[in-house]
Protein backbone atom coordinates (compact mmCIF):
# COMPACT_ATOMS: atom_id res chain seq x y z
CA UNK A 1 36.54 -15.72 -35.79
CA UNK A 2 39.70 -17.95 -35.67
CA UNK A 3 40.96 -19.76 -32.32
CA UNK A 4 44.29 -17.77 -32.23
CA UNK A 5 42.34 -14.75 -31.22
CA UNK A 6 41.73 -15.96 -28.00
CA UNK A 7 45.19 -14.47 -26.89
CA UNK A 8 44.20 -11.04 -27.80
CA UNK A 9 41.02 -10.98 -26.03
CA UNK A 10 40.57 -8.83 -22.50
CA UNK A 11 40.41 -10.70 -19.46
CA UNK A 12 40.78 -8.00 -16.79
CA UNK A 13 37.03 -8.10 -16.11
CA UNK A 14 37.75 -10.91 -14.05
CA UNK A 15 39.78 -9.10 -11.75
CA UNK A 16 37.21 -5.88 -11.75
CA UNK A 17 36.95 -4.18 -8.12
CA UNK A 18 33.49 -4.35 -8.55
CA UNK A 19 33.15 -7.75 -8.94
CA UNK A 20 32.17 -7.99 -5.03
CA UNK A 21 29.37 -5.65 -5.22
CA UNK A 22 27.75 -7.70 -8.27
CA UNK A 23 28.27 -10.65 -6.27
CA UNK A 24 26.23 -9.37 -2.89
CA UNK A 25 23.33 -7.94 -5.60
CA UNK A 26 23.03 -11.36 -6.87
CA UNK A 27 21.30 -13.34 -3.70
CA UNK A 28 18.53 -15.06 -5.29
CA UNK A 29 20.46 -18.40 -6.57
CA UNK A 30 21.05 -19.04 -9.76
CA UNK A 31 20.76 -16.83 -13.14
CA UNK A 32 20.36 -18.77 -15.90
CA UNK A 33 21.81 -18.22 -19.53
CA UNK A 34 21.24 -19.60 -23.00
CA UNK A 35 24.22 -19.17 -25.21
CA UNK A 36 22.71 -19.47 -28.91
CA UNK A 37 25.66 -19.64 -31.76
CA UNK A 38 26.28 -22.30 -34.45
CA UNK A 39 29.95 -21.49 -33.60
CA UNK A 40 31.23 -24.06 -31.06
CA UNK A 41 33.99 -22.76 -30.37
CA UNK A 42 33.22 -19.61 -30.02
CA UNK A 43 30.01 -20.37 -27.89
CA UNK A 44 32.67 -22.34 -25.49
CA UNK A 45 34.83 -19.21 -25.09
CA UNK A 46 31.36 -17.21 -23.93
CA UNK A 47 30.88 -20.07 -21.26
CA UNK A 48 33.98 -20.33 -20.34
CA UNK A 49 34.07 -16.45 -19.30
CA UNK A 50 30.23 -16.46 -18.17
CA UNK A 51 31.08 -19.80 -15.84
CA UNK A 52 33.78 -17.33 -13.72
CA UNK A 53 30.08 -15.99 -12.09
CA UNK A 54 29.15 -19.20 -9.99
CA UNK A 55 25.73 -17.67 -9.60
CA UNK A 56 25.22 -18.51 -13.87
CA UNK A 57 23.97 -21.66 -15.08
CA UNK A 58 24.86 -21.43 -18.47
CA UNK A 59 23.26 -24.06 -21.58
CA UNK A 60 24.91 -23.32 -25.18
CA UNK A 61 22.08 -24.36 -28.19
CA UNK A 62 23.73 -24.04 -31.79
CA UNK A 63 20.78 -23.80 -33.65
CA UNK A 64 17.48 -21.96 -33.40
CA UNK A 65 14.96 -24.34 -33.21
CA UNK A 66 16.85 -26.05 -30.18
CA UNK A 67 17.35 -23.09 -28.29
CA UNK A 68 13.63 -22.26 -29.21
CA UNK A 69 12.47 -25.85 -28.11
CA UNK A 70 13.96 -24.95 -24.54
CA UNK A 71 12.32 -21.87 -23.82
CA UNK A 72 9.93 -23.45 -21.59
CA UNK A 73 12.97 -23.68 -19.03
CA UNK A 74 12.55 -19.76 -18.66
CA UNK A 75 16.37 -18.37 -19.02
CA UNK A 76 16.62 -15.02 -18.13
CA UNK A 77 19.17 -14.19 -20.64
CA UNK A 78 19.90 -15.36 -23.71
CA UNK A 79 22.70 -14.10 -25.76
CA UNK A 80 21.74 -14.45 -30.01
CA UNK A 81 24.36 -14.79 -32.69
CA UNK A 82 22.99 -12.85 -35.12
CA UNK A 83 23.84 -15.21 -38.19
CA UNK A 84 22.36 -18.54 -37.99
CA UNK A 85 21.74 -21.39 -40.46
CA UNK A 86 18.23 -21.63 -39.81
CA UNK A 87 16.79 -18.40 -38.94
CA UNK A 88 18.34 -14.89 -38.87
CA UNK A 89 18.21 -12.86 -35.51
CA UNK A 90 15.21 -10.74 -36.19
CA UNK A 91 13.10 -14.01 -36.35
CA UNK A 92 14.34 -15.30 -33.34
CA UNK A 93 14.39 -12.33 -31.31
CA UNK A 94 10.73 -12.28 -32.14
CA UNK A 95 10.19 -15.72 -31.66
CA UNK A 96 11.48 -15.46 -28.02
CA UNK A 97 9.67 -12.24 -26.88
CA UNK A 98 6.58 -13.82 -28.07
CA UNK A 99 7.15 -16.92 -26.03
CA UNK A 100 8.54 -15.29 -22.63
CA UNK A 101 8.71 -11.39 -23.07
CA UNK A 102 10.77 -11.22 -19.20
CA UNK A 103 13.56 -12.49 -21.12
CA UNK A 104 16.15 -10.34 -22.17
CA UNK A 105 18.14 -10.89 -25.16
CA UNK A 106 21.96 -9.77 -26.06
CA UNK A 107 22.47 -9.85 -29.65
CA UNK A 108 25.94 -10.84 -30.60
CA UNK A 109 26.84 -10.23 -34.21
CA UNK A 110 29.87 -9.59 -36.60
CA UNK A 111 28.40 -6.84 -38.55
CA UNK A 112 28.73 -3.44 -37.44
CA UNK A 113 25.46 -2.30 -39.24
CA UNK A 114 23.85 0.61 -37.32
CA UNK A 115 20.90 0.20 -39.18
CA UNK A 116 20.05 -3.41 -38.27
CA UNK A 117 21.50 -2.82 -34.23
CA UNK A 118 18.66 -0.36 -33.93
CA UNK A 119 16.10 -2.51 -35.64
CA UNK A 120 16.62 -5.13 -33.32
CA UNK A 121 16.55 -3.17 -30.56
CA UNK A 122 12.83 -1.65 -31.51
CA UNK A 123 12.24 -5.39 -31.57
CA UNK A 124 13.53 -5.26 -27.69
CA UNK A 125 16.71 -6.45 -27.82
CA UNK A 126 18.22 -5.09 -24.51
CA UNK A 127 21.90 -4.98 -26.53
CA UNK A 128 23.74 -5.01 -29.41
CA UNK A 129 27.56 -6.30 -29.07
CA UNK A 130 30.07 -6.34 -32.14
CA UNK A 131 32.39 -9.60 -32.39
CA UNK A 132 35.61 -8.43 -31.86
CA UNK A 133 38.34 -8.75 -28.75
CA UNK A 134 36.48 -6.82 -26.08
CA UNK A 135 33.02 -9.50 -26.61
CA UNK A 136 33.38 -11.13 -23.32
CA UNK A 137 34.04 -7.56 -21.03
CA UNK A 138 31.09 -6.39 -22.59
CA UNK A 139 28.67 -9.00 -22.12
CA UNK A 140 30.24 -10.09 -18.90
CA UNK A 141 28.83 -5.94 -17.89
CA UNK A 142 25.62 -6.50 -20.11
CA UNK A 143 24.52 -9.62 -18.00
CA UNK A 144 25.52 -7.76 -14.65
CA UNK A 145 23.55 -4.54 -15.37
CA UNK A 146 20.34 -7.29 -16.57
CA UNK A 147 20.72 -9.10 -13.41
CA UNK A 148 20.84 -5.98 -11.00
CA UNK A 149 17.68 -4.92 -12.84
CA UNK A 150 16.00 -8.39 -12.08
CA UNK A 151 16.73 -8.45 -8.36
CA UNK A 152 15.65 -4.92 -8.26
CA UNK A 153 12.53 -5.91 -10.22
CA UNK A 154 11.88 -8.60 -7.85
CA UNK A 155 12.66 -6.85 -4.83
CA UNK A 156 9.96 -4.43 -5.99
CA UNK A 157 7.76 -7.57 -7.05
CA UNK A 158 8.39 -8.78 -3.10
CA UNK A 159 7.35 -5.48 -1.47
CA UNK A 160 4.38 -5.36 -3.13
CA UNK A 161 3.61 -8.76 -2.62
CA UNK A 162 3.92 -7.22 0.81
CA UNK A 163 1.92 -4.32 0.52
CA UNK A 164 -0.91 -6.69 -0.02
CA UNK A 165 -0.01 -8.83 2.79
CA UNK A 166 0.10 -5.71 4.94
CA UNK A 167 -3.50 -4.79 3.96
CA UNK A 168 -4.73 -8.49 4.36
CA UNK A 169 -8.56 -7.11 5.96
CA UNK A 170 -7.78 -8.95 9.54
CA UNK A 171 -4.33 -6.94 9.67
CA UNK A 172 -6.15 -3.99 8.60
CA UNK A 173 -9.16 -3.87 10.94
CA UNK A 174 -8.67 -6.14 13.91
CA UNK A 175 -11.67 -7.08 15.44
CA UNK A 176 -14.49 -10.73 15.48
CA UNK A 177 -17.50 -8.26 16.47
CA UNK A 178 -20.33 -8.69 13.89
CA UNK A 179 -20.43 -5.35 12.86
CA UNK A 180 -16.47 -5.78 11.77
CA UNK A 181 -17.40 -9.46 10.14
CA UNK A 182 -20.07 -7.20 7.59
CA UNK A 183 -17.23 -4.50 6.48
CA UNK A 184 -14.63 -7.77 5.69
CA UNK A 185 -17.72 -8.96 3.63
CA UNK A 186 -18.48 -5.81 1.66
CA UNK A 187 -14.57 -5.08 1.93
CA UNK A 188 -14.04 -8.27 -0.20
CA UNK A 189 -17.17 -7.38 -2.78
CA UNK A 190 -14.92 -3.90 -3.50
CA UNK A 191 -12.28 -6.14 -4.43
CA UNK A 192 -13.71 -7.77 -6.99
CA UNK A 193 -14.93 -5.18 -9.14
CA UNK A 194 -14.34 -1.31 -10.21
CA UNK A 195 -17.13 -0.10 -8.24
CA UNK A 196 -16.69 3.49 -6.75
CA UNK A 197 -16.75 2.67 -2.92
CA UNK A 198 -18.45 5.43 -0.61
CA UNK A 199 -16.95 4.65 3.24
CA UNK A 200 -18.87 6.13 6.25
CA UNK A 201 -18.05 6.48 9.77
CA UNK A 202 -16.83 8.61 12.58
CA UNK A 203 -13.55 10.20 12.64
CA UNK A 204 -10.72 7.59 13.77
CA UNK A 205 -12.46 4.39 12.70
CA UNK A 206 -9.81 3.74 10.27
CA UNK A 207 -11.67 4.55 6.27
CA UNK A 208 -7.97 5.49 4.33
CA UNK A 209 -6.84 1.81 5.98
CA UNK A 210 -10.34 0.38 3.92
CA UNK A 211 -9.41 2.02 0.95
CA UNK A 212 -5.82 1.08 0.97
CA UNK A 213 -7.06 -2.82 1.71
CA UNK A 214 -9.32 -2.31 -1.01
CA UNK A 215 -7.22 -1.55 -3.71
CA UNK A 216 -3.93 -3.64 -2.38
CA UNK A 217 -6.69 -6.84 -2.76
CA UNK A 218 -7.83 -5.74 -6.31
CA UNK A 219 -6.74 -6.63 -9.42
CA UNK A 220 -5.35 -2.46 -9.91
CA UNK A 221 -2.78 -3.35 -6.52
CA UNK A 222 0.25 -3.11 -8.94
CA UNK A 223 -0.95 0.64 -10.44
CA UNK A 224 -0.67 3.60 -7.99
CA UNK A 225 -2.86 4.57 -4.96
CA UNK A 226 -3.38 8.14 -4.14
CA UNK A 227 -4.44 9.80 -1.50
CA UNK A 228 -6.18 13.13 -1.56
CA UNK A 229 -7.83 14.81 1.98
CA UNK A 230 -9.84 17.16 0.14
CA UNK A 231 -10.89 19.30 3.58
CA UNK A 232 -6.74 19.88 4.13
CA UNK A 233 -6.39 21.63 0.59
CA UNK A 234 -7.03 25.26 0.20
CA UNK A 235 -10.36 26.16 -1.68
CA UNK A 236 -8.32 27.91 -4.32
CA UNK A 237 -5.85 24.80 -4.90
CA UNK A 238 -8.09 21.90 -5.01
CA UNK A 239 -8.90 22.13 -8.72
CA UNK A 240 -4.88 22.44 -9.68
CA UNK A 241 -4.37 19.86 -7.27
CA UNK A 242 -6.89 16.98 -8.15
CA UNK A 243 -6.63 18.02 -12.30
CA UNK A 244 -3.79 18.96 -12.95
CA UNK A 245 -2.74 23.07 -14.39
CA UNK A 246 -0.67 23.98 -17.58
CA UNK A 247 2.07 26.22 -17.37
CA UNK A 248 0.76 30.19 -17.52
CA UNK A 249 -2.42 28.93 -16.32
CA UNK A 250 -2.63 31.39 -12.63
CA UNK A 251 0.26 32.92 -10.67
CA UNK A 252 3.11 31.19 -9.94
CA UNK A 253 2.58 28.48 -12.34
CA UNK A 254 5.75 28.18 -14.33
CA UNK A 255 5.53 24.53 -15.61
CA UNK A 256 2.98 21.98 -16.26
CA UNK A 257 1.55 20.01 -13.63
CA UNK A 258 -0.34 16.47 -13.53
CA UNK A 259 -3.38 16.08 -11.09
CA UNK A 260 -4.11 13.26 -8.78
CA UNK A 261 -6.34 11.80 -11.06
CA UNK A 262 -3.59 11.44 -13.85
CA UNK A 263 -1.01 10.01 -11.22
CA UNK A 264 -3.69 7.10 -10.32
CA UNK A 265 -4.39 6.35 -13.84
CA UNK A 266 -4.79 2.94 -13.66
CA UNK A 267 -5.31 2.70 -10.23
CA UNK A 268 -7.15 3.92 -7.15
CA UNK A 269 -7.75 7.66 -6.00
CA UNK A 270 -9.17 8.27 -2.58
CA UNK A 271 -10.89 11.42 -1.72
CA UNK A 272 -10.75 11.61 2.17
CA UNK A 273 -13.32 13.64 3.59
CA UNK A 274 -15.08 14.56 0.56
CA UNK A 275 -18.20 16.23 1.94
CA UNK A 276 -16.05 19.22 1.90
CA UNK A 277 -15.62 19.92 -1.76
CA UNK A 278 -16.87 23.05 -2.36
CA UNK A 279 -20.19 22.54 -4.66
CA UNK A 280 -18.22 24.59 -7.86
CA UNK A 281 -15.96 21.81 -8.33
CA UNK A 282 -18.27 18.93 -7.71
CA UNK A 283 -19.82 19.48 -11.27
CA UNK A 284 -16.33 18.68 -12.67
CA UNK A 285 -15.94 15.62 -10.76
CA UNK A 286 -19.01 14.89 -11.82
CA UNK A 287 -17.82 15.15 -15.68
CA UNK A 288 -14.97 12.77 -14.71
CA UNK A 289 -16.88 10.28 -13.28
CA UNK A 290 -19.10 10.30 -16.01
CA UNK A 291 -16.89 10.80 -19.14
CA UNK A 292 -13.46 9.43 -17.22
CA UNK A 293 -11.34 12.18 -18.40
CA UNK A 294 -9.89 15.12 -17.17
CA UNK A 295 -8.93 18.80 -18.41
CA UNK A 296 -6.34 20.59 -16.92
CA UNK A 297 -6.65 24.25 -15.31
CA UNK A 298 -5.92 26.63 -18.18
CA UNK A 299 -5.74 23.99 -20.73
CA UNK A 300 -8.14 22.53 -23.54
CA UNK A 301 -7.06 19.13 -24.11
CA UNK A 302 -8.77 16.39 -22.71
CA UNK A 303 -6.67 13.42 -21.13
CA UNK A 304 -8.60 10.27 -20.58
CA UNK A 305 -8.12 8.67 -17.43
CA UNK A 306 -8.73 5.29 -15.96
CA UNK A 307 -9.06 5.52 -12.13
CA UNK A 308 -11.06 3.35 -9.58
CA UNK A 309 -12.42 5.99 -7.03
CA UNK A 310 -12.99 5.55 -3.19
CA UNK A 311 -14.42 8.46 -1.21
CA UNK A 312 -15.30 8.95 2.29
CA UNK A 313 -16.83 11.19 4.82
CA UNK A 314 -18.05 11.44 8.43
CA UNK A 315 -20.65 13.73 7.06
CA UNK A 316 -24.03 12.41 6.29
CA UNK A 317 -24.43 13.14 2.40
CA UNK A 318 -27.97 12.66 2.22
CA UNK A 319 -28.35 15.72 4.82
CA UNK A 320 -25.94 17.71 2.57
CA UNK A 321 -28.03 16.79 -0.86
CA UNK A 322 -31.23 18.61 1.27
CA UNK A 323 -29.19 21.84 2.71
CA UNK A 324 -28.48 22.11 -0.92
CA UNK A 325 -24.26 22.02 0.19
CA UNK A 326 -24.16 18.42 -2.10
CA UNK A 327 -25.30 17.62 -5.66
CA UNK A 328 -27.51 15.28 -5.69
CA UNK A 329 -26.14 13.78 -9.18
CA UNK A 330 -22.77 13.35 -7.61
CA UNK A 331 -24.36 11.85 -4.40
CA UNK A 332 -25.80 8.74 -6.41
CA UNK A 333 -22.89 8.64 -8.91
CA UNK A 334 -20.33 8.10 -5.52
CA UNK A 335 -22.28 6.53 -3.48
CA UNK A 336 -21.64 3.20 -5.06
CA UNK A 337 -21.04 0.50 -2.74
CA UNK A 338 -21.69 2.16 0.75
CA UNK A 339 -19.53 0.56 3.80
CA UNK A 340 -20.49 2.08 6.97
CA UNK A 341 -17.46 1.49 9.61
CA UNK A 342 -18.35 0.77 13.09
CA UNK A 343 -17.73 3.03 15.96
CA UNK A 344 -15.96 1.54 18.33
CA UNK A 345 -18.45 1.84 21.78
CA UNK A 346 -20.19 -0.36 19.25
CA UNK A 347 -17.72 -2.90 18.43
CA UNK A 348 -18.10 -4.78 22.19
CA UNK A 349 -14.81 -6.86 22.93
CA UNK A 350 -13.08 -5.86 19.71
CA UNK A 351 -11.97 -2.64 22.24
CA UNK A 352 -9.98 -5.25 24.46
CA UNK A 353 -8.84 -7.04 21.23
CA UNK A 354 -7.25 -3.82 19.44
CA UNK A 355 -6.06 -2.76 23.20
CA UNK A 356 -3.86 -5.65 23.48
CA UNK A 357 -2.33 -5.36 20.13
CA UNK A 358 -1.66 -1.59 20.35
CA UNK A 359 0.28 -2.56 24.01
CA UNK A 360 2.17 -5.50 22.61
CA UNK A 361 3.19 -3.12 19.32
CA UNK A 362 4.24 -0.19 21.27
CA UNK A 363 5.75 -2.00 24.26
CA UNK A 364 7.71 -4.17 21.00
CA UNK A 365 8.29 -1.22 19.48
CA UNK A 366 10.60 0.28 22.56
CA UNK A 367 12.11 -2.53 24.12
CA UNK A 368 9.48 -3.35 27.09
CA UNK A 369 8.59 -6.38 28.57
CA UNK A 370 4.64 -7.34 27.95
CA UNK A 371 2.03 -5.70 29.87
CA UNK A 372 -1.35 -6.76 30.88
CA UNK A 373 -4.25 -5.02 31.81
CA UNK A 374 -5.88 -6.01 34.75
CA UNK A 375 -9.52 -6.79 35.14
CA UNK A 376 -10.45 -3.12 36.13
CA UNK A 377 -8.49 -1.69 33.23
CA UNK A 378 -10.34 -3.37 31.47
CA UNK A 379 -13.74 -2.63 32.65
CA UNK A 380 -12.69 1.50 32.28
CA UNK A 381 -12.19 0.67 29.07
CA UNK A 382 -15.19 -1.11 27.83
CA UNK A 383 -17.42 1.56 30.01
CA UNK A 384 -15.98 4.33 27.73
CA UNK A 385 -17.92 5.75 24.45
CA UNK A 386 -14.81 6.27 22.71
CA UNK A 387 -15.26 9.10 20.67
CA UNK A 388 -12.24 9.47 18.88
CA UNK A 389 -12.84 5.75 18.49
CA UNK A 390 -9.47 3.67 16.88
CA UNK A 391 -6.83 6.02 16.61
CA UNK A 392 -8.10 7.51 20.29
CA UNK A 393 -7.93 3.50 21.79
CA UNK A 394 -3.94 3.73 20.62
CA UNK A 395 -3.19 6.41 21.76
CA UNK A 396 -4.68 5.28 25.46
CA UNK A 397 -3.21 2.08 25.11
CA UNK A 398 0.18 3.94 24.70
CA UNK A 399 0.08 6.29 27.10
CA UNK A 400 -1.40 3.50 29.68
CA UNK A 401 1.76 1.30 28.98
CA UNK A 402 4.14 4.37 29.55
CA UNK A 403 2.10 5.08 33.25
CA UNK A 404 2.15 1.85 34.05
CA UNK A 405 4.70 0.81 36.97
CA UNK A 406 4.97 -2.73 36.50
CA UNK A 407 3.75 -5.46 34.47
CA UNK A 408 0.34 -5.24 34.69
CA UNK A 409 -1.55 -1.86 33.44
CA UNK A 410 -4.24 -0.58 36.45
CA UNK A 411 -7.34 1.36 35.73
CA UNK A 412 -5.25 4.34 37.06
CA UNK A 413 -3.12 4.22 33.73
CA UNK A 414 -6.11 4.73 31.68
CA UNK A 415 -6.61 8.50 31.06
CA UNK A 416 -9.46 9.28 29.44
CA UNK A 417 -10.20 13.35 27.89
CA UNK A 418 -12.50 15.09 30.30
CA UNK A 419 -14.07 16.57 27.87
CA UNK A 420 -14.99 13.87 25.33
CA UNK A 421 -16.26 11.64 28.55
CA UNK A 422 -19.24 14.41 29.57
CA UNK A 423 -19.46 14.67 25.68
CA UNK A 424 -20.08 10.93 25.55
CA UNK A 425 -21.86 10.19 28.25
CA UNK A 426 -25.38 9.65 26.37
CA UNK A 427 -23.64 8.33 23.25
CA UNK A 428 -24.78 4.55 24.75
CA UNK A 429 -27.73 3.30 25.71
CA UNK A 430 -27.99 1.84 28.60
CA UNK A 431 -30.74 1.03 31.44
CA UNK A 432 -31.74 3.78 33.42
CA UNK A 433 -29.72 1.72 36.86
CA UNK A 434 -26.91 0.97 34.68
CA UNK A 435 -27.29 5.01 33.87
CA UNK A 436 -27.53 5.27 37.92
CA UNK A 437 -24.44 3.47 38.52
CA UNK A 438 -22.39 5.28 35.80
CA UNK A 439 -23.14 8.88 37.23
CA UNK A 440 -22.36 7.35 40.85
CA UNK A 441 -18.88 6.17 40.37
CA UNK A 442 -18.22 9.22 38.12
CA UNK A 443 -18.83 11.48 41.02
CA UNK A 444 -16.84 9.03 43.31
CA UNK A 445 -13.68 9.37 41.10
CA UNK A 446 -14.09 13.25 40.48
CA UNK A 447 -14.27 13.53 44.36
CA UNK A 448 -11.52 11.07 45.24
CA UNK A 449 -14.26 8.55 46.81
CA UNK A 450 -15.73 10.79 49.39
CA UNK A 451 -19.07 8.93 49.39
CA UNK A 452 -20.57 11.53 51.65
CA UNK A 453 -19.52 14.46 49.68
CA UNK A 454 -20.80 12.37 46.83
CA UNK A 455 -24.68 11.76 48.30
CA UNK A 456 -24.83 15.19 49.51
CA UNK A 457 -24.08 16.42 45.75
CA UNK A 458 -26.61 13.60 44.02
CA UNK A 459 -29.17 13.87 47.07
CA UNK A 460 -29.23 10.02 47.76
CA UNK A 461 -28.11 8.28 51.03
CA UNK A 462 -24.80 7.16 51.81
CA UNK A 463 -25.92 3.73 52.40
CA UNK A 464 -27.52 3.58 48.68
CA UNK A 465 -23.79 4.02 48.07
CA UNK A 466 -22.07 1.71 50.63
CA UNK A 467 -24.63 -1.35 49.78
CA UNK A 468 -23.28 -0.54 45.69
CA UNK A 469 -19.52 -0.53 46.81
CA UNK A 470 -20.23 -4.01 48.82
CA UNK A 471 -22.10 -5.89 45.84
CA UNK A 472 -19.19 -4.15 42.99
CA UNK A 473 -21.48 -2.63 41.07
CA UNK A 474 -19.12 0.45 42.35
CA UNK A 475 -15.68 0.73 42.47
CA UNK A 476 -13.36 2.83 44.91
CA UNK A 477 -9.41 2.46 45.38
């Protein structure tokens, strides 16, 4: 292509409204471009319109085996005259992918061949530009559509990246208690294998968080996670829902659906609460476990999967396996690597630990100023069993710092349920005078500290009660 075409070729790219909107998607410094044709002048004019972009750092190569010799500088685009002295396109094209396959690579030729664009894209060349006057618009709108991909790709790269920072165990499950030291332990064995993981504990001590930690610290964190609560699906949906149904298979099913298990494929699945299968579909989980494919309701084709599975339950399996409401097969096939979670009356100062960083998240979270919780606050709350454990702590901790007048939360803001506290009562164990003291001051706050009231009701003498209010073992406002 002669020099005196330059005249004829389109510059109004330059001057493109959209220019602006390129410019604020390209934030992450520079882009870099190899310019690969045994054309010098023509290579020149490419620069010369690619330069416009300050965000481009731009090298021009005009033979193969240079340009090849400088892949180790990673370009993220290089743009490939089709016709070179020492190797044609193909070869190079290949050569590249094989060395970085991130790059992308805009084939630039003179031949209109239709036959040889589409080879080279099979090859996975992202385009295929004709030499003629309108080069330069075109590739200047190639290389902005590759680089909006890349930030996009490395946004996605980023959040991910902070996905796995997010579950980070200690950000997960705060907490220094022994008991909390053993999950991080067996939390980080998970990680490190495929191993089905079977979590235990009482509702509200946080098992979907140890899944999600689990597989966001494996080597799958980059495939999907799904999450399935098996006890909120209706009995007659669970099979459709975890395998999947072809279209005509029941009622209402007018296309083909995919199952959890095929959206995790290459993942992690997490069956939440899955003592509550019901026993004629826990022969078909079985098969999947064992044979790691699926089939479909109403289908006959089997569709291997790859899936890392995580179940849990607040139900003790072994006691379902002997009312005959759990296969025993599937028992020992999930059980795995067992991680029993804490409950929290059992977790000691971790309660005061996770209570501070609930107040300081929620008091963050709507523009108040730090709160505290006094000494007797926090006395209430390590006297208290806890029984919705975690998630109940939070939602004291949030209610406290709403009730609480000034900066420091009293034991007045902490409201325990009425209910769960008789429940609970026994849930410790305790000495039978630390038992003594508990049922006093319980009876002192239901009666609004009426100590007389209060040893006429137990049968003990008032001054039982006086001498405990003067040494602190009881409390009265």
């Amino acid at each position: 292509m002669g020099r005196e075409l330059l005249s004829g070729y389109n510059f109004s790219v330059i001057f493109d409204p959209n220019f602006a909107i390129t410019r604020r998607l390209m934030t992450n410094g520079s882009f870099k471009i190899f310019i690969l044709d045994d054309d010098v002048w023509y290579s020149e004019l490419l620069e010369y319109h690619l330069s416009l972009n300050p965000d481009y750092e731009i090298r021009k190569f005009h033979s193969a085996n240079d340009c090849l010799a400088n892949m180790h500088l990673r370009p993220n685009v290089v743009t490939l005259d089709y016709s070179l002295p020492d190797k044609n396109g193909s070869e190079v094209l290949k050569r590249i992918k094989e060395q970085n396959p991130d790059v992308q690579v805009v084939v630039i030729s003179g031949q209109e061949d239709v036959a040889t664009a589409v080879d080279l894209l099979k090859l996975g060349a992202y385009d295929y530009i004709v030499k003629d006057e309108d080069t330069p618009e075109r590739l200047w709108n190639t290389i902005n559509k590759i680089r909006e991909n890349v930030s996009l790709r490395e946004e996605i790269d980023h959040l991910k990246e902070e996905i796995g920072q997010k579950y980070d165990f200690s950000k997960v499950i705060i907490g220094n208690s022994d008991a909390i030291k053993k999950v991080f332990n067996l939390m980080d064995k998970a990680t490190k294998t495929n191993i089905t993981v079977s979590i235990h504990g009482e509702t509200g001590t946080g098992k979907e968080l140890v899944a999600k930690a689990i597989h966001y610290n494996s080597t799958r964190k980059k495939a999907p996670y799904v999450a399935v609560n098996v006890a909120a699906i209706p009995r007659e949906l669970i099979e459709s829902e975890l395998f999947g149904h072809e279209k005509g298979a029941f009622t209402g099913a007018v296309s083909r659906r995919l199952g959890k298990f095929e959206e995790a494929n290459k993942g992690t699945i997490f069956l939440d609460e899955i003592g509550e299968l019901d026993i004629s579909l826990q022969s078909k989980l079985l098969r999947v476990l064992q044979e790691k494919e699926i089939t479909r309701v109403g289908g006959n084709a089997v569709v291997p999967v790859d899936v890392r599975i995580i179940v849990a339950t607040h139900k003790n399996l072994a006691e379902e396996v002997k009312k005959g409401r759990f296969r025993e097969d599937l028992y020992y096939r999930l059980l795995g690597l067992p991680i029993q979670l804490p409950p929290l009356r059992e977790r000691g100062s971790d309660i005061l630990v996770l209570a501070k960083f609930f107040i300081d998240a929620f008091a963050k979270e709507n523009g108040l100023g730090r709160k505290h919780l006094s000494p007797a606050a926090q006395q209430k709350l390590l006297s208290y069993a806890f029984p919705g454990n975690v998630r109940e702590l939070k939602a004291l901790a949030e209610l406290a710092v709403v009730l609480a007048d000034e900066d420091t939360i009293q034991e007045q803001d902490i409201n325990f349920s009425a209910s769960h506290n008789e429940k609970d009562f026994l849930a410790e164990e305790r000495s039978l005078k630390e038992y003594t003291t508990a049922i006093i001051q319980r009876f002192l706050d239901r009666y609004d500290y009426n100590v007389l009231l209060v040893a006429d009701k137990l049968d003990i003498g008032k001054s039982t009660i006086y001498r405990m209010i003067q040494s602190h073992e009881l409390t009265v406002k």
